[in-house]
Protein backbone atom coordinates (compact mmCIF):
# COMPACT_ATOMS: atom_id res chain seq x y z
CA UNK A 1 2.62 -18.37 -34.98
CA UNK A 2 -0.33 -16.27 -35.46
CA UNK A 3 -2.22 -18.25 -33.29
CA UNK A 4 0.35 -17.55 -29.99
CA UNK A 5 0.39 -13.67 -30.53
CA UNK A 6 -2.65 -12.39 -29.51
CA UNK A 7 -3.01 -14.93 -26.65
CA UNK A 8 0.15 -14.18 -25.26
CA UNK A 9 -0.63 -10.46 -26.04
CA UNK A 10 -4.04 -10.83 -23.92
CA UNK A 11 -2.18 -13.00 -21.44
CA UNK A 12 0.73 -10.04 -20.67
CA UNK A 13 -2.00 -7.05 -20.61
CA UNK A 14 -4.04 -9.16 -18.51
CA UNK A 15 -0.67 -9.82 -15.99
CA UNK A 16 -0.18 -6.06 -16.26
CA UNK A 17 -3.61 -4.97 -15.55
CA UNK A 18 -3.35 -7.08 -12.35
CA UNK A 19 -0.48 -6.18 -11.06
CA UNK A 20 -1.31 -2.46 -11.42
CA UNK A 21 -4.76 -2.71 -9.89
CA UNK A 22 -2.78 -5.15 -6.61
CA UNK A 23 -0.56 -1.90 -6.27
CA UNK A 24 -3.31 0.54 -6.23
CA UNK A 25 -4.92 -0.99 -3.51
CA UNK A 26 -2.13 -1.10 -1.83
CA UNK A 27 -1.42 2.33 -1.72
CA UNK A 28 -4.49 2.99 -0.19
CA UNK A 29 -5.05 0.73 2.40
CA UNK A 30 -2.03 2.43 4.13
CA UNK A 31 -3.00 3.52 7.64
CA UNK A 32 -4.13 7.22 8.41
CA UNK A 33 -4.29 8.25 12.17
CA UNK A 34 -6.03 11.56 11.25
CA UNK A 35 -8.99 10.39 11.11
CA UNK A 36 -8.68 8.47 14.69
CA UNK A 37 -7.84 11.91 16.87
CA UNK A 38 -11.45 11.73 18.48
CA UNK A 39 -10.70 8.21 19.93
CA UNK A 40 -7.69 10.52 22.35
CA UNK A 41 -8.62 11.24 25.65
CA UNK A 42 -11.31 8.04 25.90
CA UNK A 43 -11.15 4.50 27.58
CA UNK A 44 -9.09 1.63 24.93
CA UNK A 45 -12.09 -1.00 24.66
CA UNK A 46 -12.28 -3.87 22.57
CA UNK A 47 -14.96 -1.74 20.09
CA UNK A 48 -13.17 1.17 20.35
CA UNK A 49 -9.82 -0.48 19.00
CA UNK A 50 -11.56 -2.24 16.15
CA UNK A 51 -13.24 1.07 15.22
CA UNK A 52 -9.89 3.03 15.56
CA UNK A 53 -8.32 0.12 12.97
CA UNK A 54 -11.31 0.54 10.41
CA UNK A 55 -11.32 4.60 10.67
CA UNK A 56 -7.22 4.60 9.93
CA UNK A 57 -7.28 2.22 7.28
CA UNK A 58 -4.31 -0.16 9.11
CA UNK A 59 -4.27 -3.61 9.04
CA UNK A 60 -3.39 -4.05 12.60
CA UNK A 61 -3.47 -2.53 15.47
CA UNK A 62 -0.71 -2.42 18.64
CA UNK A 63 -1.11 -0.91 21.86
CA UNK A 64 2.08 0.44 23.91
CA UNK A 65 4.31 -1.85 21.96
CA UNK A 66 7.67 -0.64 22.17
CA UNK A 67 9.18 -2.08 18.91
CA UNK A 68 9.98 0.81 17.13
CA UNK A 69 10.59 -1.34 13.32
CA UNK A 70 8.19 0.80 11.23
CA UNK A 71 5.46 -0.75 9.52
CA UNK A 72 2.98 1.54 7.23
CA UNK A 73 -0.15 -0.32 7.85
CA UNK A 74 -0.07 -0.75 11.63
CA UNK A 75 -1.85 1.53 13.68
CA UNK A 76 -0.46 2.35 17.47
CA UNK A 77 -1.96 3.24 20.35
CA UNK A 78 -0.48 4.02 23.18
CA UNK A 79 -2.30 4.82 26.85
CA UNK A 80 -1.76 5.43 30.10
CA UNK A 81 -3.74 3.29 32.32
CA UNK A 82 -6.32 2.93 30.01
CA UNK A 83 -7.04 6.11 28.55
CA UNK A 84 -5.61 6.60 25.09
CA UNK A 85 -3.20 9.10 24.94
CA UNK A 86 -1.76 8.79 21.17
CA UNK A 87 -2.66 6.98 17.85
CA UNK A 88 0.01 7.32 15.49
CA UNK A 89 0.51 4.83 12.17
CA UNK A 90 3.86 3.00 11.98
């Protein structure tokens, strides 16, 4: 009995400490379009949309997609023609 203590003490702090850590970084990969505002007024490129994605944080990116089913981690962009016009998260 002594034995299966401490291991299944280390085993549940070791569970714990994993699961907090999985829902820290969750927490902050979640998408921020301040940081994108400069991309507003320019042409939607290829480079430019990857560099939008990595400057918000998001984990995708959409453009003009007209489902509205919020998702924290997606980044929009929505442009006319091909100018952006908006970047939003959702």
């Amino acid at each position: 009995m002594k034995k299966f203590f401490p291991r299944g003490l280390l085993t549940g702090l070791t569970l714990a400490a994993t699961l907090t850590t999985a829902h820290g970084d969750e927490s902050s990969q979640q998408c921020n379009a301040q940081w994108t505002a400069d991309f507003i007024g320019q042409y939607l490129t290829r480079a430019i949309k990857e560099q939008a994605r990595v400057e918000a944080r998001a984990a995708k990116v959409v453009v003009n997609l007209l489902n509205q089913e919020f998702e924290p981690n997606r980044l929009r962009i929505v442009t006319e023609g091909y100018k952006i016009i908006r970047i939003y998260c959702g």
